[in-house]
N, C-alpha and C. Protein backbone atom coordinates (compact mmCIF):
# COMPACT_ATOMS: atom_id res chain seq x y z
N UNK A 1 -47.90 7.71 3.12
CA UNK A 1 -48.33 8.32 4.37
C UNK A 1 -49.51 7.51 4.91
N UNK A 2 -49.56 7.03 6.39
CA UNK A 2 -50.75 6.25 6.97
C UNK A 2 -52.02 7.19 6.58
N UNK A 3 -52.75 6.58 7.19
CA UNK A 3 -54.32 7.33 7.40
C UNK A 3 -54.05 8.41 8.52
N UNK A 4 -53.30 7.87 9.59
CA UNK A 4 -53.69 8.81 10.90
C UNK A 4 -53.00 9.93 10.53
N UNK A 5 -51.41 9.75 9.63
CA UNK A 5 -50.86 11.19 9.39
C UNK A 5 -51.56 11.60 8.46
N UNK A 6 -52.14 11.21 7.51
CA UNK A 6 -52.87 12.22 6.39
C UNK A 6 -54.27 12.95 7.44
N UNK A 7 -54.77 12.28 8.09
CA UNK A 7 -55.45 12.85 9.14
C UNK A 7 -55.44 14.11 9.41
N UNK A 8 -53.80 14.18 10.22
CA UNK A 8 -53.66 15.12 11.20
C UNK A 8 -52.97 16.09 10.42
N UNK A 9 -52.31 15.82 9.32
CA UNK A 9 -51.85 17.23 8.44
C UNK A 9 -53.21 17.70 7.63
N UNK A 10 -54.41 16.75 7.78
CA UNK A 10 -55.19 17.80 7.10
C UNK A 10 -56.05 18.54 8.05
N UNK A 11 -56.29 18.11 9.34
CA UNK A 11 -56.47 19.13 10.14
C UNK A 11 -55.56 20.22 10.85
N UNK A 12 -54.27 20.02 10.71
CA UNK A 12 -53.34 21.12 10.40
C UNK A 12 -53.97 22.31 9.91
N UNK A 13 -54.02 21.39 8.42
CA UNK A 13 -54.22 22.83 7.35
C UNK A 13 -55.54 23.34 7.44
N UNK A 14 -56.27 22.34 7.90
CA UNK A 14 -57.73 23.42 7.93
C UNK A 14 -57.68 24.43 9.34
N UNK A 15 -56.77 23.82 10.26
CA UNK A 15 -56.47 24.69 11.30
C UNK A 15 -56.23 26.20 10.71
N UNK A 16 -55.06 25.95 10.09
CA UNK A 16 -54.18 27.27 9.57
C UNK A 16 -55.23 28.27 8.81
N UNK A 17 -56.14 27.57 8.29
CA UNK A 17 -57.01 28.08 7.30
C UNK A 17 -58.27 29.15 7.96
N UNK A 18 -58.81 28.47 9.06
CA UNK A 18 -59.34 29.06 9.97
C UNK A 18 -59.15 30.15 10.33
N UNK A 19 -57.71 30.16 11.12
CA UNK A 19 -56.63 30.83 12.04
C UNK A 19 -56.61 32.39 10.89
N UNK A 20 -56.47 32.06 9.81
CA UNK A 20 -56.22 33.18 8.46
C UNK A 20 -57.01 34.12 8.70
N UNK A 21 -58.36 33.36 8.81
CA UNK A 21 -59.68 33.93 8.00
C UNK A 21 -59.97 34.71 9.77
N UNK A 22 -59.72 34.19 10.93
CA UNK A 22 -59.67 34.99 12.12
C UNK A 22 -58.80 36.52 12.45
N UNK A 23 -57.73 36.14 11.75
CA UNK A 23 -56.67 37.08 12.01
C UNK A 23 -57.10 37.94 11.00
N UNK A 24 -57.75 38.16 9.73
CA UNK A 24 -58.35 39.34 8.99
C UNK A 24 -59.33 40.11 9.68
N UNK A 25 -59.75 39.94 10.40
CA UNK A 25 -61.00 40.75 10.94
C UNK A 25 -60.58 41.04 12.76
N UNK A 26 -59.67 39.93 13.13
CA UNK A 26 -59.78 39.91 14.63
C UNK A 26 -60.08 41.49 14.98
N UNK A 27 -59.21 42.34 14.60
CA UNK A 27 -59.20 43.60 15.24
C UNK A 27 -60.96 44.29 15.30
N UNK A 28 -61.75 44.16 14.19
CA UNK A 28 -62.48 44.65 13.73
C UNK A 28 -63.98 44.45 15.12
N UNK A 29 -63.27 42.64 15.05
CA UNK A 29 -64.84 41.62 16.43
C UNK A 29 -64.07 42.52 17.33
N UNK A 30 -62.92 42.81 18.12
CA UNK A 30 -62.69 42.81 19.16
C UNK A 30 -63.27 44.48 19.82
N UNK A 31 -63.30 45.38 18.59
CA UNK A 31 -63.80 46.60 19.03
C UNK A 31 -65.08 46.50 19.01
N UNK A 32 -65.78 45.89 18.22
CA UNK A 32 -67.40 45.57 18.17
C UNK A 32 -68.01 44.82 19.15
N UNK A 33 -67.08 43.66 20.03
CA UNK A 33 -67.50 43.18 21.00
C UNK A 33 -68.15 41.87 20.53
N UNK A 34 -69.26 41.57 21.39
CA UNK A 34 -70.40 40.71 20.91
C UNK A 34 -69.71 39.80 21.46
N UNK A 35 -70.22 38.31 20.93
CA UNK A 35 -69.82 36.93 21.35
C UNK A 35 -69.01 36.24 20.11
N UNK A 36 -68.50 35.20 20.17
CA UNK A 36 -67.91 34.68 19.13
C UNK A 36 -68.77 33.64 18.53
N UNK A 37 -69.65 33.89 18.42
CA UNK A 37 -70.42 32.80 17.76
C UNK A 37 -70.64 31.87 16.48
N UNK A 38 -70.21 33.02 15.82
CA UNK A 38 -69.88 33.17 14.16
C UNK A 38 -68.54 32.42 14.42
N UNK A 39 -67.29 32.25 15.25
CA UNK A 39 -66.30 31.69 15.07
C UNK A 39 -66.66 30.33 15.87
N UNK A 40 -67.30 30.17 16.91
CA UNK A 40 -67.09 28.82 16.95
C UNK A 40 -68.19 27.78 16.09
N UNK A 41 -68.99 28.73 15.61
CA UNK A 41 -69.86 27.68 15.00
C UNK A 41 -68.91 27.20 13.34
N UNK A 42 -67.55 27.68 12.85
CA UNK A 42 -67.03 27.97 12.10
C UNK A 42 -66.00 26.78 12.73
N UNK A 43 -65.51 26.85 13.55
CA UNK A 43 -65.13 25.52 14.12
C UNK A 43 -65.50 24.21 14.45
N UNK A 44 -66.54 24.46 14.33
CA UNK A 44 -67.65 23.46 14.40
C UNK A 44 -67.33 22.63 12.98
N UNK A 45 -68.23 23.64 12.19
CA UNK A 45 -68.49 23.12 10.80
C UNK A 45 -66.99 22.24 10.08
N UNK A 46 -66.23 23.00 10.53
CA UNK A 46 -65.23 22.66 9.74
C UNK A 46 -64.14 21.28 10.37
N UNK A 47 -64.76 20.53 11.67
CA UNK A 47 -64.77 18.97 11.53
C UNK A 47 -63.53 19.02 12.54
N UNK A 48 -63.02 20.05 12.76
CA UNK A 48 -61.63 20.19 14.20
C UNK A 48 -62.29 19.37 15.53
N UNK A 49 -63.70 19.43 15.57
CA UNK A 49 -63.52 19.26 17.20
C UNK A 49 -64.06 17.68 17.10
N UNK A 50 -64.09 16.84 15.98
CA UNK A 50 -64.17 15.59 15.80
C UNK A 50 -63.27 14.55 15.78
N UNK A 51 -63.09 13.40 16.28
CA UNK A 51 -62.18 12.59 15.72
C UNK A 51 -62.28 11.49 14.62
C-alpha cells in the first residue's frame, strides 16, 4: 500500500472513531445545548483537519 493510501485509510478510521464517540452522547449535547466545543477541539486534536 503507497503512503497516500495508508494515509487516507487511517484517517478513515480515526474518522469512524470520532463519529462513535459523537453518536454516544449526541442525544444527551443536543438537549443540553451549549456550543460544540469539546467536539471540535476533538477534531482538532485528532490531526483530520491537516494534511
Amino acid at each position: 500500500m503507497t503512503a497516500t493510501k495508508q494515509n487516507t485509510s487511517d484517517l478513515i478510521e480515526k474518522a469512524a472513531e470520532i463519529s462513535k464517540q459523537f453518536a454516544k452522547d449526541a442525544g444527551e449535547r443536543e438537549l443540553l445545548g451549549g456550543t460544540p466545543k469539546a467536539e471540535r477541539d476533538l477534531i482538532r486534536e485528532s490531526g483530520l483537519l491537516r494534511r
